[in-house]
Protein backbone atom coordinates (compact mmCIF):
# COMPACT_ATOMS: atom_id res chain seq x y z
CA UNK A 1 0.00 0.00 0.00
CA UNK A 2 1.40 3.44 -0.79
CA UNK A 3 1.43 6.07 1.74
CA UNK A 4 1.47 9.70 1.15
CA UNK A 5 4.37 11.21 1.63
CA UNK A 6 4.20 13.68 4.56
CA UNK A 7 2.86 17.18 3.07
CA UNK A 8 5.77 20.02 3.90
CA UNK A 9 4.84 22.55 1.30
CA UNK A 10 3.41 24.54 4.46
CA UNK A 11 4.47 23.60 7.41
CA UNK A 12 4.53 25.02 11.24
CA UNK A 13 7.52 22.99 11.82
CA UNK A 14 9.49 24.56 9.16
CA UNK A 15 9.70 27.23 11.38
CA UNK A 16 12.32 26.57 13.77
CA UNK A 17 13.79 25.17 10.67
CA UNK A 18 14.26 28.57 9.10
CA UNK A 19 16.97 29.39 11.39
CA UNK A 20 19.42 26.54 9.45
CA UNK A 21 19.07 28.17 6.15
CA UNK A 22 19.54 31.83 7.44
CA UNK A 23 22.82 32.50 6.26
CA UNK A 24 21.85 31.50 2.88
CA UNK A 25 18.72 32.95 2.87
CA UNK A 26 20.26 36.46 4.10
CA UNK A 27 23.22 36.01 0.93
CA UNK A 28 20.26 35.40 -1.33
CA UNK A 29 17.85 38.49 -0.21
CA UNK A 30 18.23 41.74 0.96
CA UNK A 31 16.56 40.81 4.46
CA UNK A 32 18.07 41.42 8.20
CA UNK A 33 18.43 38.00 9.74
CA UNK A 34 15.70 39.07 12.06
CA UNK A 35 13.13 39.43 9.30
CA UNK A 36 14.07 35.73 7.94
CA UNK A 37 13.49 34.22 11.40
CA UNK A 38 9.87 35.68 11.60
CA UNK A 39 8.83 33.69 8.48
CA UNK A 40 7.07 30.56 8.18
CA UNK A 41 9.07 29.20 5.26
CA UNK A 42 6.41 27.94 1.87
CA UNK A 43 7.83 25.90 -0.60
CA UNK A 44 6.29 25.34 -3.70
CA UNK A 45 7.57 22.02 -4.13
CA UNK A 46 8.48 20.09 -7.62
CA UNK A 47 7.56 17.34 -8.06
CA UNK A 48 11.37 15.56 -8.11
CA UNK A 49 10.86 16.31 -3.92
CA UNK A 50 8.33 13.81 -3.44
CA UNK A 51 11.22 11.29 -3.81
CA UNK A 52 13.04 10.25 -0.86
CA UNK A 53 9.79 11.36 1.27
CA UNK A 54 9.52 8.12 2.68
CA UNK A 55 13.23 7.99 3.44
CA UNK A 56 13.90 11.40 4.72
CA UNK A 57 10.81 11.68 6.80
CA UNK A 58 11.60 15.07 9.42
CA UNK A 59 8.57 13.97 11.60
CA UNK A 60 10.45 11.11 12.39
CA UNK A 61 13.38 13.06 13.84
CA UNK A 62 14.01 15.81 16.47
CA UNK A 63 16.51 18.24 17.55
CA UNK A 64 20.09 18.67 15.73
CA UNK A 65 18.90 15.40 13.57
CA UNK A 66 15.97 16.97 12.57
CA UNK A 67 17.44 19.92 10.00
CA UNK A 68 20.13 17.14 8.79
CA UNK A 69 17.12 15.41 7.61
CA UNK A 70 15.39 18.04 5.68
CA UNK A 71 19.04 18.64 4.40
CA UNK A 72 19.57 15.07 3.08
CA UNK A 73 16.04 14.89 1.80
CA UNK A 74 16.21 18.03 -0.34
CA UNK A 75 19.90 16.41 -1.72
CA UNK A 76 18.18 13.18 -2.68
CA UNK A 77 15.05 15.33 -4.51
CA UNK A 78 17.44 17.19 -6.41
CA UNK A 79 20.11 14.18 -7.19
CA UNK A 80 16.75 12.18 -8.42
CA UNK A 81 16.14 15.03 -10.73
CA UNK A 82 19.57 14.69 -11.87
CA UNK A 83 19.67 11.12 -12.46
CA UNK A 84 16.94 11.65 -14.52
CA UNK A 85 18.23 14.50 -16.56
CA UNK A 86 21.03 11.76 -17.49
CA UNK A 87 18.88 9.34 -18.90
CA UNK A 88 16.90 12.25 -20.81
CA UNK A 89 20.29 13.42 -22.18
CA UNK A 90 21.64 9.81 -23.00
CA UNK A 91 18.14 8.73 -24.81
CA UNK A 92 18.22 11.79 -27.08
CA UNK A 93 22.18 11.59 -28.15
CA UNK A 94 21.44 11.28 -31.54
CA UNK A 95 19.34 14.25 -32.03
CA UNK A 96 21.74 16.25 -29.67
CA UNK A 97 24.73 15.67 -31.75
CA UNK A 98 22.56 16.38 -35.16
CA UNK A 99 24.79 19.29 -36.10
CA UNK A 100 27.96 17.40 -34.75
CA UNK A 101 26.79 14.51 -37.38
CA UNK A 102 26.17 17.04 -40.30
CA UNK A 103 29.38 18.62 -39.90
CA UNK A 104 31.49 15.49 -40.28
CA UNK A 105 28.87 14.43 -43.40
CA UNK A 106 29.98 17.91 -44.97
CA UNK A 107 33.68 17.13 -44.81
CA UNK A 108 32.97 13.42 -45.98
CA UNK A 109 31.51 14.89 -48.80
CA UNK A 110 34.55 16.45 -50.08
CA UNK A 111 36.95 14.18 -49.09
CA UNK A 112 36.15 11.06 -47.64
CA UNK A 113 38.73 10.08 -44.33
CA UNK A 114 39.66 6.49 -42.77
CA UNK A 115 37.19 5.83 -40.31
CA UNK A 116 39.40 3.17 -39.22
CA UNK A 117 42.32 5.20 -38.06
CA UNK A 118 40.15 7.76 -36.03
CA UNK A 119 37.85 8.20 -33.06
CA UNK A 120 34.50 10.66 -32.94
CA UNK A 121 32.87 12.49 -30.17
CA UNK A 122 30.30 15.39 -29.81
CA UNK A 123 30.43 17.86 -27.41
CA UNK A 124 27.40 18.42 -25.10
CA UNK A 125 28.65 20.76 -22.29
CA UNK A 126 24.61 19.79 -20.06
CA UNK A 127 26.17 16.24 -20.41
CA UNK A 128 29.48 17.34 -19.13
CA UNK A 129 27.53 19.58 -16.27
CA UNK A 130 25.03 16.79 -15.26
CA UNK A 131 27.31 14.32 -14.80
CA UNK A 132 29.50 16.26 -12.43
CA UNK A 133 26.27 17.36 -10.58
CA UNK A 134 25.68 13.94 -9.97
CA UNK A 135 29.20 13.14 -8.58
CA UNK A 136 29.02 15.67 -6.36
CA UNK A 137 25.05 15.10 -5.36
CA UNK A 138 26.00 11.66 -3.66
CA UNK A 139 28.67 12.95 -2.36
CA UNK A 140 27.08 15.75 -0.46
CA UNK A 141 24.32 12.95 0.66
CA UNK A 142 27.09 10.74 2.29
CA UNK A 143 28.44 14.01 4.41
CA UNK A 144 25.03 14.77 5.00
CA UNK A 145 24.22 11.54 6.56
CA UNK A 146 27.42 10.72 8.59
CA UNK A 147 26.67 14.09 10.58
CA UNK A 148 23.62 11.87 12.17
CA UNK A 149 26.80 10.44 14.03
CA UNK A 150 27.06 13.50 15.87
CA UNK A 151 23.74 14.75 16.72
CA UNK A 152 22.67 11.53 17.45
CA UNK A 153 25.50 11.21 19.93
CA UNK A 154 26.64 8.05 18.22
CA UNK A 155 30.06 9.50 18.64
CA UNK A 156 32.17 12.16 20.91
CA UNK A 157 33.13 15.28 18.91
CA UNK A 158 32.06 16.37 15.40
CA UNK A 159 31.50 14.46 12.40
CA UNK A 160 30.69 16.50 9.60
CA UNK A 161 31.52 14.94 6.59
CA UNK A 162 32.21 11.70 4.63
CA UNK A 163 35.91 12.89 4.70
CA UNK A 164 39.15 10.40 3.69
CA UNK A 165 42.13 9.71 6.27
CA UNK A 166 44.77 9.11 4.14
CA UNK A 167 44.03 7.05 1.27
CA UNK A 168 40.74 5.34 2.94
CA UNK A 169 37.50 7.01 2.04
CA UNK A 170 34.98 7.79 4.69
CA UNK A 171 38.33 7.05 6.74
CA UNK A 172 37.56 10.04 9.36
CA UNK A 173 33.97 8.69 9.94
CA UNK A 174 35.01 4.29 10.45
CA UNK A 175 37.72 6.37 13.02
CA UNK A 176 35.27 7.64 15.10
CA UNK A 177 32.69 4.74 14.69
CA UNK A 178 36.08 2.63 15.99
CA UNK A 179 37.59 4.74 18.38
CA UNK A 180 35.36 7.00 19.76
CA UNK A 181 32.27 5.68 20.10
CA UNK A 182 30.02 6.81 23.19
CA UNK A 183 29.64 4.35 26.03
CA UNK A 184 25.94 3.30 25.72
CA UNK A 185 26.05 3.42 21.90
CA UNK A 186 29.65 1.29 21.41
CA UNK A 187 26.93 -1.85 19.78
CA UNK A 188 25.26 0.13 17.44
CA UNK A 189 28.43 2.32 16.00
CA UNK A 190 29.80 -1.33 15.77
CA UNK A 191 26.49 -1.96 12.81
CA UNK A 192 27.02 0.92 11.50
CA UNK A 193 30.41 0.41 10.86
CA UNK A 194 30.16 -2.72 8.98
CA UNK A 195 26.98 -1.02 7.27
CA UNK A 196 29.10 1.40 5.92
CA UNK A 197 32.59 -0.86 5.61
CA UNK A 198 29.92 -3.20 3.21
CA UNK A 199 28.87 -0.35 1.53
CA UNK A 200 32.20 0.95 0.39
CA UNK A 201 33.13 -2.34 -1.16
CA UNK A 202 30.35 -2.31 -3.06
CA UNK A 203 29.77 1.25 -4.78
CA UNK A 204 31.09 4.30 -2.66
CA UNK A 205 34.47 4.06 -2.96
CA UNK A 206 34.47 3.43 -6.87
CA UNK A 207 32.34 6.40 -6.81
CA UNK A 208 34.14 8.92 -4.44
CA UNK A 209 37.15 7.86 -6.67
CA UNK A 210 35.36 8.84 -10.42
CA UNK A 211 33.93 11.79 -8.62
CA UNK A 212 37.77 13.07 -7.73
CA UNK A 213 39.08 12.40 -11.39
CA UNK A 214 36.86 14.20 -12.61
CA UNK A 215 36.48 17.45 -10.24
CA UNK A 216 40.28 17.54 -9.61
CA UNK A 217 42.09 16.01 -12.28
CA UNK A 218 45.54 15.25 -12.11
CA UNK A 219 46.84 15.44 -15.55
CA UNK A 220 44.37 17.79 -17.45
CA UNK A 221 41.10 16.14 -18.65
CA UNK A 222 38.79 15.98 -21.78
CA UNK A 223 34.94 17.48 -21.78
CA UNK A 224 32.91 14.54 -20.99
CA UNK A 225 31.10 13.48 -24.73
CA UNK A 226 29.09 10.96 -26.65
CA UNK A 227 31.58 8.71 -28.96
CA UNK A 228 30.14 8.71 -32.59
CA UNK A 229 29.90 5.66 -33.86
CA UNK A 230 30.30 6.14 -37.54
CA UNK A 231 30.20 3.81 -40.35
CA UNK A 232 29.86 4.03 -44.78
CA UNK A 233 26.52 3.01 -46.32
CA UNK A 234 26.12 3.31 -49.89
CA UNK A 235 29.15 6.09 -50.44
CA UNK A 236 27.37 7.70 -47.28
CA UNK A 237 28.43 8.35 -43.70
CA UNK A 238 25.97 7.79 -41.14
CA UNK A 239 25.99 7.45 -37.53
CA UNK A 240 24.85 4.02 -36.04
CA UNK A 241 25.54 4.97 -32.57
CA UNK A 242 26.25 7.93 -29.77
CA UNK A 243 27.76 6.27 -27.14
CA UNK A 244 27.59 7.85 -23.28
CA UNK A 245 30.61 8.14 -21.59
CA UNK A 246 30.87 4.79 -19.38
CA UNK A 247 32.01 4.13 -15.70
CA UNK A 248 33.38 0.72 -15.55
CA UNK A 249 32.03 -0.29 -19.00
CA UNK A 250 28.79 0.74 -18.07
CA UNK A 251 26.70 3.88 -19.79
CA UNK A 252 26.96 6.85 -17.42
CA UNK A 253 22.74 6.96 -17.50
CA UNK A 254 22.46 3.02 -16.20
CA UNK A 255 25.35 3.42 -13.62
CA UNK A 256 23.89 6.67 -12.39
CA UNK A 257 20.42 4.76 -11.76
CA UNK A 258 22.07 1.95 -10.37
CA UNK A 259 23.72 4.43 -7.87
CA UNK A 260 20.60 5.90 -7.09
CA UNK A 261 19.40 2.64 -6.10
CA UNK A 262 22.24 1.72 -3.88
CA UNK A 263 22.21 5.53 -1.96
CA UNK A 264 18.61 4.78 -1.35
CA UNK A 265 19.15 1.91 0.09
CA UNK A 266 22.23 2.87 2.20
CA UNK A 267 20.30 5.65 3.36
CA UNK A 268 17.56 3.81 4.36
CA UNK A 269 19.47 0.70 6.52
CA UNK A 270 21.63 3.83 7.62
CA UNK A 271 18.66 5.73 9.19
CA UNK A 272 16.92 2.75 10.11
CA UNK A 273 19.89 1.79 12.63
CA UNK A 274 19.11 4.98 13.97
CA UNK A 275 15.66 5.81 14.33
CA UNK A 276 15.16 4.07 17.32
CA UNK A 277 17.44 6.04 18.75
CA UNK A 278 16.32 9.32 17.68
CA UNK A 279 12.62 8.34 19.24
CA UNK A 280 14.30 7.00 22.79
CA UNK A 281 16.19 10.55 23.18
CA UNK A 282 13.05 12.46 22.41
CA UNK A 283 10.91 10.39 24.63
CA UNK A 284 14.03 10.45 27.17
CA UNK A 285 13.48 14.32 27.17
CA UNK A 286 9.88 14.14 27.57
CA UNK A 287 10.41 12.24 31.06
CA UNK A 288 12.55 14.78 32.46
């Protein structure tokens, strides 16, 4: 049965959330800080933010926690958007690299060249843009989510990012989880751990690892294109084929859906190690 996701176009609660986005809020407007804080906050929501509504749920969360969530949910909305802007992209290669096409058909018209001895791509700089958006989407997500460690008082000091010791990725947060655990909490950093250990195998450290080739390359890097995929057909050149750019041999559009998949469900064993937390502390508070 499908539930409706909970409605936060207006909402009371936003309120105290208002405070959070402040700073940003104050950059982006000509307002005192004072007039912000006054405001109910009301969103009028696309429809990419119903996803991750039934991951990111604020009701379920209180406090510091509370404003992560709302942070982590708005990242998802906007990283399922971009997934999906991908797949548009990739589906419609052909028709984007029409006039990249024609102008290779003009030159083989006046002198044909050896397709054998070279290699084709077209340029499409919202290719090139989305797929670095998406990069950097899950990564914002992961140090969105590993600052639940803190608030949560999973662990002593701050976590506030996914961030690498040494070569490790996530390395700063499996520390903590490790090292500095708090007392009553020692079994459940221990889950999360391994969640997160598991995890990394799997898909986030491949990821973290494309994302940092291509947002700080070493040795200079190309635009990210479609390969052409041209062949002769009656004295003709055509184009059989636009080929995305591939992680791992696999097109950029399926790997990014895959990806999605596996955040979502990262996110949600993540959280759900934690919600029962989140509930004791707030029902903890209520006794006192």
């Amino acid at each position: 049965m499908h539930s409706e996701p909970p409605n936060h176009s207006f909402n009371a609660d936003a309120a105290s959330g208002a405070r959070d986005y402040e700073t940003l809020d104050t950059a982006m407007t000509n307002d005192t800080p004072a007039k912000i804080e006054n405001r109910v906050p009301v969103i009028c929501a696309h429809p990419s933010t119903v996803a991750g509504a039934e991951i990111f749920d604020p009701n379920s969360w209180f406090d510091g926690s509370k404003g992560v969530i709302h942070s982590c949910w708005s990242e998802y909305s906007v990283l399922h958007y971009c997934v999906n802007q991908i797949s548009n992209i990739c589906a419609n290669a052909e028709q984007l690299c029409a006039q990249n096409i024609a102008a290779l058909q003009e030159q083989w018209k006046l002198a044909k060249f050896d397709l054998g001895k070279m290699v084709f791509f077209g340029q499409q700089p919202e290719l090139h843009i989305r797929i670095e958006a998406f990069f950097s989407g899950v990564k914002t997500l992961l140090d969105l989510l590993v600052q639940l460690l803190t608030t949560e008082k999973i662990v002593g000091g701050d976590v506030d990012g996914f961030h690498r010791d040494k070569d490790v990725y996530g390395g700063r947060v499996l520390n903590a989880l490790r090292g500095n655990a708090t007392k009553e909490r020692k079994d459940m950093a221990a889950k999360l751990d391994g969640l997160i250990s598991e995890n990394k195998r799997i898909w986030i450290d491949q990821l973290i690892l494309a994302r940092d080739l291509l947002v700080h390359p070493e040795k200079g890097m190309q635009q990210l294109m479609f390969n052409l995929e041209l062949a002769e057909k009656d004295g003709a050149l055509v184009c059989t084929k636009a080929h995305p750019p591939e992680i791992n041999s696999k097109p950029i559009h399926l790997y990014a859906q895959e990806t999605l998949t596996q955040i979502a469900a990262f996110s949600s064993s993540f959280l759900g190690l934690l919600r029962e937390k989140a509930v004791s502390n707030q029902s903890l508070e209520r006794t006192r």
